[in-house]
C-alpha atoms as a PDB file:
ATOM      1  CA  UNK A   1      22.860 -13.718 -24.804  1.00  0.00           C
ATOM      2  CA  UNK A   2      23.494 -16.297 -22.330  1.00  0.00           C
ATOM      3  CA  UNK A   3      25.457 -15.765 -19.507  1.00  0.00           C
ATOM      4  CA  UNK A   4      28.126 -19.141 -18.580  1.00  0.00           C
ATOM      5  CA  UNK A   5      30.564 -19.065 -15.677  1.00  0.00           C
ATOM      6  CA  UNK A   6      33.858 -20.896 -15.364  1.00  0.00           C
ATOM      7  CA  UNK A   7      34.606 -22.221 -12.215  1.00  0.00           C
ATOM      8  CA  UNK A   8      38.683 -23.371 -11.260  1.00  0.00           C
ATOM      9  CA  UNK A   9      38.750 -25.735  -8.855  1.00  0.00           C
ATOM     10  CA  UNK A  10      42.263 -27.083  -7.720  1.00  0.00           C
ATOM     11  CA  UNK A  11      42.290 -27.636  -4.346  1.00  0.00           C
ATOM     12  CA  UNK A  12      40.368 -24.428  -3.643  1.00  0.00           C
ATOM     13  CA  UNK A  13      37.552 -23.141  -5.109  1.00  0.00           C
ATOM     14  CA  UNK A  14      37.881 -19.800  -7.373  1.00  0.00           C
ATOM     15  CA  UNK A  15      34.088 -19.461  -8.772  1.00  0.00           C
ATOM     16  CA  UNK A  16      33.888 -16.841 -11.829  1.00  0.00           C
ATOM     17  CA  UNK A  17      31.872 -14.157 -10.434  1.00  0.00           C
ATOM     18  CA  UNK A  18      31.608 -12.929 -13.622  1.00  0.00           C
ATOM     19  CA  UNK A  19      30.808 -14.944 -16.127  1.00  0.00           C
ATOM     20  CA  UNK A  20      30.846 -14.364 -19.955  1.00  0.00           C
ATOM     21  CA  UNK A  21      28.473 -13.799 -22.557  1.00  0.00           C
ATOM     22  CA  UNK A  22      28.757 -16.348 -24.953  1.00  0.00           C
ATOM     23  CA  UNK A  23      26.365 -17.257 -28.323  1.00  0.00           C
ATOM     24  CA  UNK A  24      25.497 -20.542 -26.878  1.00  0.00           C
ATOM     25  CA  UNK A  25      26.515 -23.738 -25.288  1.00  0.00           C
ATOM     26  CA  UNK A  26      28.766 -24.606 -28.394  1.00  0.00           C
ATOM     27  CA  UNK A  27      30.378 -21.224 -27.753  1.00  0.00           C
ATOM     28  CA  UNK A  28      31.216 -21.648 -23.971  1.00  0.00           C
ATOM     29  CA  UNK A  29      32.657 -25.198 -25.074  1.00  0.00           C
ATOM     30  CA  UNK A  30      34.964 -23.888 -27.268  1.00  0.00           C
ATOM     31  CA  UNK A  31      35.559 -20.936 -24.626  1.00  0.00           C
ATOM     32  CA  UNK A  32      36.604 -23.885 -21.940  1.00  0.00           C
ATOM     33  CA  UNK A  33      38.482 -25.630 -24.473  1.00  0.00           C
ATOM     34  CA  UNK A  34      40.646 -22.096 -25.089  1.00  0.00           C
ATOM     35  CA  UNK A  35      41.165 -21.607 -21.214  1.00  0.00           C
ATOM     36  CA  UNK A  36      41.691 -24.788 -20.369  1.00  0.00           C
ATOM     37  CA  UNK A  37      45.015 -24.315 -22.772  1.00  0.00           C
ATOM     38  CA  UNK A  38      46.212 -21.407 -21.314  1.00  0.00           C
ATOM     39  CA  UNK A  39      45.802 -22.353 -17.794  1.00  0.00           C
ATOM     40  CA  UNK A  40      48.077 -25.500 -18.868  1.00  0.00           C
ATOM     41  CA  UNK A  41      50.290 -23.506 -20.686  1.00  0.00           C
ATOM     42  CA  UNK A  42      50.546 -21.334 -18.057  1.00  0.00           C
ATOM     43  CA  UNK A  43      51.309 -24.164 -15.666  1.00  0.00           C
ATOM     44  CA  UNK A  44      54.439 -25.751 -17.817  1.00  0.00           C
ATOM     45  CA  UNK A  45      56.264 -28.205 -15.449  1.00  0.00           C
ATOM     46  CA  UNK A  46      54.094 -27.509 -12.761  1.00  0.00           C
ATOM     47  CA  UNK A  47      51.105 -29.704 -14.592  1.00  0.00           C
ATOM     48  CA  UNK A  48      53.083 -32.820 -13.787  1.00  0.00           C
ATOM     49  CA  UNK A  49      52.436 -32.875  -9.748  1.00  0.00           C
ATOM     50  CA  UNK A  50      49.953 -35.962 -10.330  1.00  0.00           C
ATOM     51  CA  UNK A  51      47.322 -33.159  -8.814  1.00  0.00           C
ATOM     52  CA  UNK A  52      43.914 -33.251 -10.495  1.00  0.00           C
ATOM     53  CA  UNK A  53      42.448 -29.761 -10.921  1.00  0.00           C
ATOM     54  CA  UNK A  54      38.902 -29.548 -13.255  1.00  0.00           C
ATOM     55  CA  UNK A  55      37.011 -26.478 -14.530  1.00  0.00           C
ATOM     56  CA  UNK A  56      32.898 -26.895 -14.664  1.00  0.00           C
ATOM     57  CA  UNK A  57      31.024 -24.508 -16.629  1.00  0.00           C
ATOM     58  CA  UNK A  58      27.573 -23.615 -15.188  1.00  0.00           C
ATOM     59  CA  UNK A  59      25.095 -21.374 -16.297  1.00  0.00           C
ATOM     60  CA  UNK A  60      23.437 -18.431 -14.752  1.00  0.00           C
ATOM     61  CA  UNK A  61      20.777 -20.976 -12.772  1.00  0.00           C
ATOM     62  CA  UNK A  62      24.643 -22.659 -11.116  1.00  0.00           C
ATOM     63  CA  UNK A  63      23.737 -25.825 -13.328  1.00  0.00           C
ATOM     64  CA  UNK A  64      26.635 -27.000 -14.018  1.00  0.00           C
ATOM     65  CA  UNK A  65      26.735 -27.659 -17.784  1.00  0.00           C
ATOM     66  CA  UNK A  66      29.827 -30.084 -18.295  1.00  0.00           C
ATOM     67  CA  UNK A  67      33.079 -30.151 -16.803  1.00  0.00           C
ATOM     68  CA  UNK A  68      36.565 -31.166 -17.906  1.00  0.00           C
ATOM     69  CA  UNK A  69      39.409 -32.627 -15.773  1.00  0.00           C
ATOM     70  CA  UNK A  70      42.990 -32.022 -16.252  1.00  0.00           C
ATOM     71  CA  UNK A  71      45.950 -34.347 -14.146  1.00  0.00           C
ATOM     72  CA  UNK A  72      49.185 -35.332 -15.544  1.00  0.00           C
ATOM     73  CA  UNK A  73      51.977 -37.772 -13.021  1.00  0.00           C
ATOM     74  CA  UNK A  74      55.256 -38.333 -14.690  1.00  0.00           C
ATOM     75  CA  UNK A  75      56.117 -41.964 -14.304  1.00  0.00           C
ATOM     76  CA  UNK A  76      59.877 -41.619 -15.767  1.00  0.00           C
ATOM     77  CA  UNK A  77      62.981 -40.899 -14.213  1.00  0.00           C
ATOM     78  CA  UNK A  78      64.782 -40.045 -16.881  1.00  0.00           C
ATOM     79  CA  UNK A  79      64.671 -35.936 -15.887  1.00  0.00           C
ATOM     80  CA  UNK A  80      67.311 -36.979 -13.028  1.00  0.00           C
ATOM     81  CA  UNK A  81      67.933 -40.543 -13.297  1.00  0.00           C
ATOM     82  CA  UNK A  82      66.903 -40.611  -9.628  1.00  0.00           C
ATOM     83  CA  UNK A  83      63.907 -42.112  -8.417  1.00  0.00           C
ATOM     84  CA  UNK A  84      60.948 -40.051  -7.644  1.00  0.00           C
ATOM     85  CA  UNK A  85      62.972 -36.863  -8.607  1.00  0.00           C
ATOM     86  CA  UNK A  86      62.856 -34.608 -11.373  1.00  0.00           C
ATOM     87  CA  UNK A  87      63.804 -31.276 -13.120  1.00  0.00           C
ATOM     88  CA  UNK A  88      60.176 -29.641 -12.739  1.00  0.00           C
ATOM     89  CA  UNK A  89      59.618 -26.760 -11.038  1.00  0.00           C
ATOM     90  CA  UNK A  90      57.615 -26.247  -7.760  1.00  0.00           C
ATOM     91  CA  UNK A  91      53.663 -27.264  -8.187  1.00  0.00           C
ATOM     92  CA  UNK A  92      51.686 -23.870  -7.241  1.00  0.00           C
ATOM     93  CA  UNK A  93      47.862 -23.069  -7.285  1.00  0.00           C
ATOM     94  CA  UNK A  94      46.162 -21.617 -10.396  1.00  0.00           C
ATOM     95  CA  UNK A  95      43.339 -19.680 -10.852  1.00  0.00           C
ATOM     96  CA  UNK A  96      42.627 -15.629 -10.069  1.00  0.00           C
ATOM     97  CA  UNK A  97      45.256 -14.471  -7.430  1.00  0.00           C
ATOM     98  CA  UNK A  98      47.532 -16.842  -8.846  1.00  0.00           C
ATOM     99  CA  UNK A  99      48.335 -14.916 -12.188  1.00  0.00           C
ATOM    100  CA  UNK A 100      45.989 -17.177 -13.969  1.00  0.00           C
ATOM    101  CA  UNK A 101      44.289 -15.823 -17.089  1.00  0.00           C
ATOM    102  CA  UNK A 102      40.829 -16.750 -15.552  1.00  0.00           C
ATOM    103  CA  UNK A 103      39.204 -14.087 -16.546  1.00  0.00           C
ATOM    104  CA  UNK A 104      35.942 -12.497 -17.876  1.00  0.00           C
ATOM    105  CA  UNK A 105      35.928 -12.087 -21.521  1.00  0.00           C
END
């Protein structure tokens, strides 16, 4: 079985030095699809920073097989009324070492 490896990147660089064993291609898309959820769900309030943070899934060569992009920036000040404040908590890194769920499966 393939091996595919998904990489965090949000400002740092937190490689899976792992990997996961995954059917095929199809599989590992569905597999970034799943973490990518958790990771924002993880995140709540925090998503809303206006910080881009991606995940690239590569195979066991490093070729990078596709890669998805995730960045949210909350426009509205209706959380406060106040301009360029809100009610979200503190932006903070994600990814291993971070209590992320990036993990091997």
């Amino acid at each position: 079985m393939p091996r595919y490896f998904f990489h965090v990147y949000d400002g740092e660089s937190l490689p899976d030095e792992s990997g996961s064993e995954l059917a095929d291609i199809y599989s590992a898309q569905t597999e970034a699809i799943h973490l990518s959820g958790e990771l924002l769900k993880e995140m709540g309030g925090r998503f809303w920073n206006g910080d881009e943070w991606r995940l690239e899934v590569a195979d066991a060569t490093g070729q990078v097989l596709f890669v998805l992009r995730f960045s949210a920036e909350e426009r509205s000040t209706a959380s406060t009324g106040l301009p360029g404040q809100t009610n979200r908590p503190e932006a903070r890194r994600i990814g291993p070492g971070a209590g992320s769920c990036v993990e091997s499966r």
